[in-house]
N, C-alpha and C. Protein backbone atom coordinates (compact mmCIF):
# COMPACT_ATOMS: atom_id res chain seq x y z
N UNK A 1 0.83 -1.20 0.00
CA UNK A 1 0.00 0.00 0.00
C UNK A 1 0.87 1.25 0.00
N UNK A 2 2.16 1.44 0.74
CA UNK A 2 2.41 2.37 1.21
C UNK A 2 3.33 2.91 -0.78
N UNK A 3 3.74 1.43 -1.03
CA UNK A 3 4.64 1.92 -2.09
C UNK A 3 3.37 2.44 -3.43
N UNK A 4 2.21 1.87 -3.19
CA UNK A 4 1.47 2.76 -4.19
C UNK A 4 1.14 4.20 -4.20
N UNK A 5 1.52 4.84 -3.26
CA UNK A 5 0.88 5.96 -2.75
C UNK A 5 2.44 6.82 -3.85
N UNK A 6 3.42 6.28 -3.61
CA UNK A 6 4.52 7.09 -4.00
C UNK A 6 4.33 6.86 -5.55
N UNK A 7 3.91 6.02 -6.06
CA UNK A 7 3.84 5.80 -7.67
C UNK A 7 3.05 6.51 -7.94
N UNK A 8 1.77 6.95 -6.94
CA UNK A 8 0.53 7.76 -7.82
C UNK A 8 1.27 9.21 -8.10
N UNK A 9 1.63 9.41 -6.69
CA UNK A 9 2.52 10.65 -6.80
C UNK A 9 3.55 11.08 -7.97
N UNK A 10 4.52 10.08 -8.02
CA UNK A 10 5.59 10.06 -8.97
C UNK A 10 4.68 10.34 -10.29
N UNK A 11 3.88 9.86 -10.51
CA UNK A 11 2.62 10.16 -11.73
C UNK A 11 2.12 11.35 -11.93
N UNK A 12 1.66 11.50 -10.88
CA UNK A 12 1.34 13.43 -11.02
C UNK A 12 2.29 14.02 -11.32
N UNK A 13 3.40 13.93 -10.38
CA UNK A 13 4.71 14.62 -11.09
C UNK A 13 5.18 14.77 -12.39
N UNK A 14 5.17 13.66 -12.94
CA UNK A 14 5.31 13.62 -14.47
C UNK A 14 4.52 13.48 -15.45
N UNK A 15 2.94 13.67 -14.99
CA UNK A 15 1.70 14.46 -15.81
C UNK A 15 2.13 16.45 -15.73
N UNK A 16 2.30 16.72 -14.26
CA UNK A 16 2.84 18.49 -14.94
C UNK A 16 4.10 18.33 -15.19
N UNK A 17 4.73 17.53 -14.87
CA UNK A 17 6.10 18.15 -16.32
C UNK A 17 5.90 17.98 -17.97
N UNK A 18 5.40 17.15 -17.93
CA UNK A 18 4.28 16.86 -19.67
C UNK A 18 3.66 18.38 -19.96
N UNK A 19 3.21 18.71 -19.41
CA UNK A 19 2.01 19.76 -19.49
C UNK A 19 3.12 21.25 -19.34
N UNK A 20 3.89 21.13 -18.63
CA UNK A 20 4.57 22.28 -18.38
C UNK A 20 5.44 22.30 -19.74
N UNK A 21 6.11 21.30 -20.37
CA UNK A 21 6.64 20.80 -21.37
C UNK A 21 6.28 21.49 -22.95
N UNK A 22 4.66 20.90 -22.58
CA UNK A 22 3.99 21.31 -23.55
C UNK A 22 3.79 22.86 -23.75
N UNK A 23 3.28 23.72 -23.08
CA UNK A 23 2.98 24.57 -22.99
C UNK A 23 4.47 25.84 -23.41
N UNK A 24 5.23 25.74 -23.11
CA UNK A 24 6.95 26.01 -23.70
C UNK A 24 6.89 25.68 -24.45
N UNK A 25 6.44 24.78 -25.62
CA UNK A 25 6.88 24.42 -26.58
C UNK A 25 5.68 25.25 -27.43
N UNK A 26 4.70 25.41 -27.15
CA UNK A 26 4.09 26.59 -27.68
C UNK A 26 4.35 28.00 -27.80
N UNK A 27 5.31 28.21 -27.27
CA UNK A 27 5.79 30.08 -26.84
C UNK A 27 7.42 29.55 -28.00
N UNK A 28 7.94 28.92 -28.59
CA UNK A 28 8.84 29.24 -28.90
C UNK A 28 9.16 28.44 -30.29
N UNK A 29 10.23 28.78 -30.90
CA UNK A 29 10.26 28.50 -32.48
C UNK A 29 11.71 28.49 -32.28
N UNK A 30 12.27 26.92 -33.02
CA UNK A 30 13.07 26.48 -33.17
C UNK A 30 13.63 26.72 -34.96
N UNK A 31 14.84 26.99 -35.09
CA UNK A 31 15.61 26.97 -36.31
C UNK A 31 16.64 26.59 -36.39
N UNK A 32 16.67 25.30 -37.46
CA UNK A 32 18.21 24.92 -37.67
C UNK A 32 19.06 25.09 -39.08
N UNK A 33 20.16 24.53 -39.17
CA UNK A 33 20.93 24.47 -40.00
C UNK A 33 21.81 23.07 -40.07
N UNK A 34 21.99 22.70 -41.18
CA UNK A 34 22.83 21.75 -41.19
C UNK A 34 24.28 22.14 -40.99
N UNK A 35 25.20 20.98 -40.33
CA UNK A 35 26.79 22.00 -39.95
C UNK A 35 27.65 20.62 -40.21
N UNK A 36 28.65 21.68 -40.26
CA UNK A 36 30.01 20.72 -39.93
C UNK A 36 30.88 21.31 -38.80
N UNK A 37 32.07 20.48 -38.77
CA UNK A 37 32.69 20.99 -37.28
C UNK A 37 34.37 21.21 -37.50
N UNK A 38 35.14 22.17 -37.63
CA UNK A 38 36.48 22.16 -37.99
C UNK A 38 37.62 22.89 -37.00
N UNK A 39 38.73 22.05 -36.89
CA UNK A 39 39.62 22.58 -36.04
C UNK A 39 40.51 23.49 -36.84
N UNK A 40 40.11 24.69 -36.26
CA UNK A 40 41.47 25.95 -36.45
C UNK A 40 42.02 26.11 -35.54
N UNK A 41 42.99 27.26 -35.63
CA UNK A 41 44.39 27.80 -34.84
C UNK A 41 43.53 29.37 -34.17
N UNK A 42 43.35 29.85 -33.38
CA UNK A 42 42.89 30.97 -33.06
C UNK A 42 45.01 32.07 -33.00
N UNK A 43 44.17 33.52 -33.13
CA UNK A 43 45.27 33.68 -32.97
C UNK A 43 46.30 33.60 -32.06
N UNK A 44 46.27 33.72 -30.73
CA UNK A 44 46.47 33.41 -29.62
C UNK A 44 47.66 31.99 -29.95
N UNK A 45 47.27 31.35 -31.20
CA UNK A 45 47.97 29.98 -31.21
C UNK A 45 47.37 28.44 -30.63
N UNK A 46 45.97 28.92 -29.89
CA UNK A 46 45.45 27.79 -29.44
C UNK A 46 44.30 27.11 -30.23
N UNK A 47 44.29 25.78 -30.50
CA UNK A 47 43.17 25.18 -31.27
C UNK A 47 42.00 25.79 -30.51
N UNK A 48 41.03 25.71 -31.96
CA UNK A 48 39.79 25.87 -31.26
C UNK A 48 39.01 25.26 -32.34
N UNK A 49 37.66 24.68 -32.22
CA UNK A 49 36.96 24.13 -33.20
C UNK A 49 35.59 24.89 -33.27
N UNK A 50 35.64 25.34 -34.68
CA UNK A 50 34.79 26.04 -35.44
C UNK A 50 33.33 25.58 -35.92
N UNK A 51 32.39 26.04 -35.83
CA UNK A 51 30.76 25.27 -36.75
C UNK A 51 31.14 25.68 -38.11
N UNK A 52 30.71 25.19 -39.05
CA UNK A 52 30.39 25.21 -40.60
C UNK A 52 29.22 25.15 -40.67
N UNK A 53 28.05 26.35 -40.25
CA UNK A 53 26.77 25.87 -40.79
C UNK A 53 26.80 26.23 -42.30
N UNK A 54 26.45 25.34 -43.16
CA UNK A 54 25.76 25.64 -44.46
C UNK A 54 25.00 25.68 -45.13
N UNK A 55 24.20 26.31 -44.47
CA UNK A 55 23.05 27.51 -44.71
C UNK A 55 22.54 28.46 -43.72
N UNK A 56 22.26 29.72 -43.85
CA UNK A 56 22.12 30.82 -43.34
C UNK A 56 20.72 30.56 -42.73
N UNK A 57 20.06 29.99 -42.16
CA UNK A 57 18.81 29.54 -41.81
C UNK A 57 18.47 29.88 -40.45
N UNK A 58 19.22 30.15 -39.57
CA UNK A 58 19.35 30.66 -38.00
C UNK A 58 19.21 32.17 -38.26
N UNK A 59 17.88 32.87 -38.02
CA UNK A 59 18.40 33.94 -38.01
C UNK A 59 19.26 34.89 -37.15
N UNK A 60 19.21 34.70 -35.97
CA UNK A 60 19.85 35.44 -34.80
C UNK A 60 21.42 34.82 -35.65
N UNK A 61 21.67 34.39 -35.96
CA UNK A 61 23.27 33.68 -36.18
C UNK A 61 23.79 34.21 -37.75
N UNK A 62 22.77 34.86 -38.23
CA UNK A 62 23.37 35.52 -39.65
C UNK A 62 24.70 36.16 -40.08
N UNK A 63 25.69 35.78 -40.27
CA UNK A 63 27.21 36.60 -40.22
C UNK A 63 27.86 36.07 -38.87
N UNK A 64 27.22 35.26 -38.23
CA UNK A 64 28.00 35.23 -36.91
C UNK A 64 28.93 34.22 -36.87
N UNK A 65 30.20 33.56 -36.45
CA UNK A 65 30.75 32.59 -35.98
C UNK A 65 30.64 31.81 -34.99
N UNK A 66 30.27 30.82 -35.10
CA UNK A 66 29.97 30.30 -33.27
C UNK A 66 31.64 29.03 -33.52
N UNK A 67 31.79 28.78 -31.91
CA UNK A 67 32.92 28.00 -32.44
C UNK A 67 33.00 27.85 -30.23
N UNK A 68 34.21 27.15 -30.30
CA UNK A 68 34.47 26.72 -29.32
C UNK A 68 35.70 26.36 -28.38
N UNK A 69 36.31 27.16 -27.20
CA UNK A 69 37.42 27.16 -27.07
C UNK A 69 37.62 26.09 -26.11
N UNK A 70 38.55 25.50 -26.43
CA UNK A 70 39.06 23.94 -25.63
C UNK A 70 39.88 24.36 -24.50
N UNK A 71 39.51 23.10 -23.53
CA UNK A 71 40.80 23.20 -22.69
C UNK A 71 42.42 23.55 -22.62
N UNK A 72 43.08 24.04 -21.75
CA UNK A 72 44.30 24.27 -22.15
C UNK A 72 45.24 23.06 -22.32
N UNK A 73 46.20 22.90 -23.24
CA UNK A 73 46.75 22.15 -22.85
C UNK A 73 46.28 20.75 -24.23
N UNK A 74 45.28 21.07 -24.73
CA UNK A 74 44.67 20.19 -25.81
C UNK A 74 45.60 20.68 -27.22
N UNK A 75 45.89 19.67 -28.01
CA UNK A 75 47.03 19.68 -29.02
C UNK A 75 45.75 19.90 -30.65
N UNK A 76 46.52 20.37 -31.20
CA UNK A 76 45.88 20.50 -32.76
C UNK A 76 45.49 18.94 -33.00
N UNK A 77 46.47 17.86 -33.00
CA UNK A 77 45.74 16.82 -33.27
C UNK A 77 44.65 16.03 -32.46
N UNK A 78 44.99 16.53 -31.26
CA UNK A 78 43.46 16.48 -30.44
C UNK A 78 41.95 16.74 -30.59
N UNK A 79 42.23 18.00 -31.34
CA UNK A 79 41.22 18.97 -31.50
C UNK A 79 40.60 18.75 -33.34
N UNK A 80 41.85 18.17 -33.69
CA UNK A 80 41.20 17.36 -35.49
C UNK A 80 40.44 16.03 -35.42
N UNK A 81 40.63 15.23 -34.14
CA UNK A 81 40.04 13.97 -33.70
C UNK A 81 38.94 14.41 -33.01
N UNK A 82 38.67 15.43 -32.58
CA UNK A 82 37.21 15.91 -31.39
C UNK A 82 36.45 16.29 -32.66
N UNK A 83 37.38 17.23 -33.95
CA UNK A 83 35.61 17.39 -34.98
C UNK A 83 35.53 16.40 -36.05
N UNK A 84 36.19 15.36 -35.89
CA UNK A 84 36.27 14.30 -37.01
C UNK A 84 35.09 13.50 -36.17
N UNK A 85 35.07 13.36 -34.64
CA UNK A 85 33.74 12.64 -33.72
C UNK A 85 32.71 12.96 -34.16
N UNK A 86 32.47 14.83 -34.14
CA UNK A 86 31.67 15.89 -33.96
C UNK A 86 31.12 15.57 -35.50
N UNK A 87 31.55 15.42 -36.68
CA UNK A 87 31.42 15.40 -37.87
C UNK A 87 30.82 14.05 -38.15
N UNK A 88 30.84 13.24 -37.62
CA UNK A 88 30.44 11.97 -37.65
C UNK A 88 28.97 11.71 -36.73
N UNK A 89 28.53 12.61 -35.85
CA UNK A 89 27.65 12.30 -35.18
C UNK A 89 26.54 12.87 -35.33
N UNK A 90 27.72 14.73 -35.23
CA UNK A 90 25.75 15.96 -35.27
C UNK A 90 25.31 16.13 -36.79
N UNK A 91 24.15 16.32 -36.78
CA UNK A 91 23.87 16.30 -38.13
C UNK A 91 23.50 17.99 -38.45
N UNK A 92 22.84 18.08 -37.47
CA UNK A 92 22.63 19.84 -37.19
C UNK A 92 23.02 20.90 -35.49
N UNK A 93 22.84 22.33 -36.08
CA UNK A 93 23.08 23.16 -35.05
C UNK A 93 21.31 23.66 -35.32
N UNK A 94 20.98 24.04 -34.06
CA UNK A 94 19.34 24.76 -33.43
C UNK A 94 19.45 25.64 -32.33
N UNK A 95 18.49 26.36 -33.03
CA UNK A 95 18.58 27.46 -32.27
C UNK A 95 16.80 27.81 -31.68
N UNK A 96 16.74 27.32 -30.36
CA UNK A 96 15.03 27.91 -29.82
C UNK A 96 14.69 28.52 -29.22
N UNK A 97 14.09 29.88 -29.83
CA UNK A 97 13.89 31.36 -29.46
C UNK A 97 12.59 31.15 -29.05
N UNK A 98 11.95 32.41 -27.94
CA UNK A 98 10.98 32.80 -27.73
C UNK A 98 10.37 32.92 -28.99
N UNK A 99 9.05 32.84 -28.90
CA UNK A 99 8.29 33.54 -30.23
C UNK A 99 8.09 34.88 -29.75
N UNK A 100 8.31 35.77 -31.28
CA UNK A 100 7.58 37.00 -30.86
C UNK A 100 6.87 37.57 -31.32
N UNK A 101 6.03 38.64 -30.81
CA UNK A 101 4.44 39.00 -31.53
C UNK A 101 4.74 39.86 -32.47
């Protein structure tokens, strides 16, 4: 008896996270792009790995670079094996904005 009482509960719990879920997903608009992932040299001299989206489809991201600076201490060929993973796995970058009126 006592352990049913916690399952009904655990149930409610995850009927409003459904619902809370839902309701966010109504207020906002998602946009992607297809990408790739490439290790450059920043100037500084330290790898860093770059997005390749190819296509302009994000608008907040129009002209922008997004990219990513690694730990210290991580080697260029480190950082050619992290977007050779990266290149093999993501298929896209998304971006989910508020909607606005």
């Amino acid at each position: 008896m006592h352990g049913q009482m916690g399952l009904k509960s655990h149930r409610i719990c995850l009927q409003n996270l459904v619902l809370i879920y839902t309701s966010r997903m109504a207020e906002t608009r998602t946009e992607r792009s297809t990408c790739g992932f490439q290790a450059q040299t920043a100037p500084d001299g330290k790898p860093i790995v770059v997005v390749r989206r190819y296509q302009e489809t994000i608008s907040m991201l129009k002209g922008a670079t997004v990219g990513f600076d690694l730990l210290g201490g991580t080697s260029v060929e480190q950082a050619k094996k992290l977007t050779e993973l990266l290149n093999d796995r993501v298929i896209d970058i998304f971006l989910t904005m508020p909607e606005t009126e």
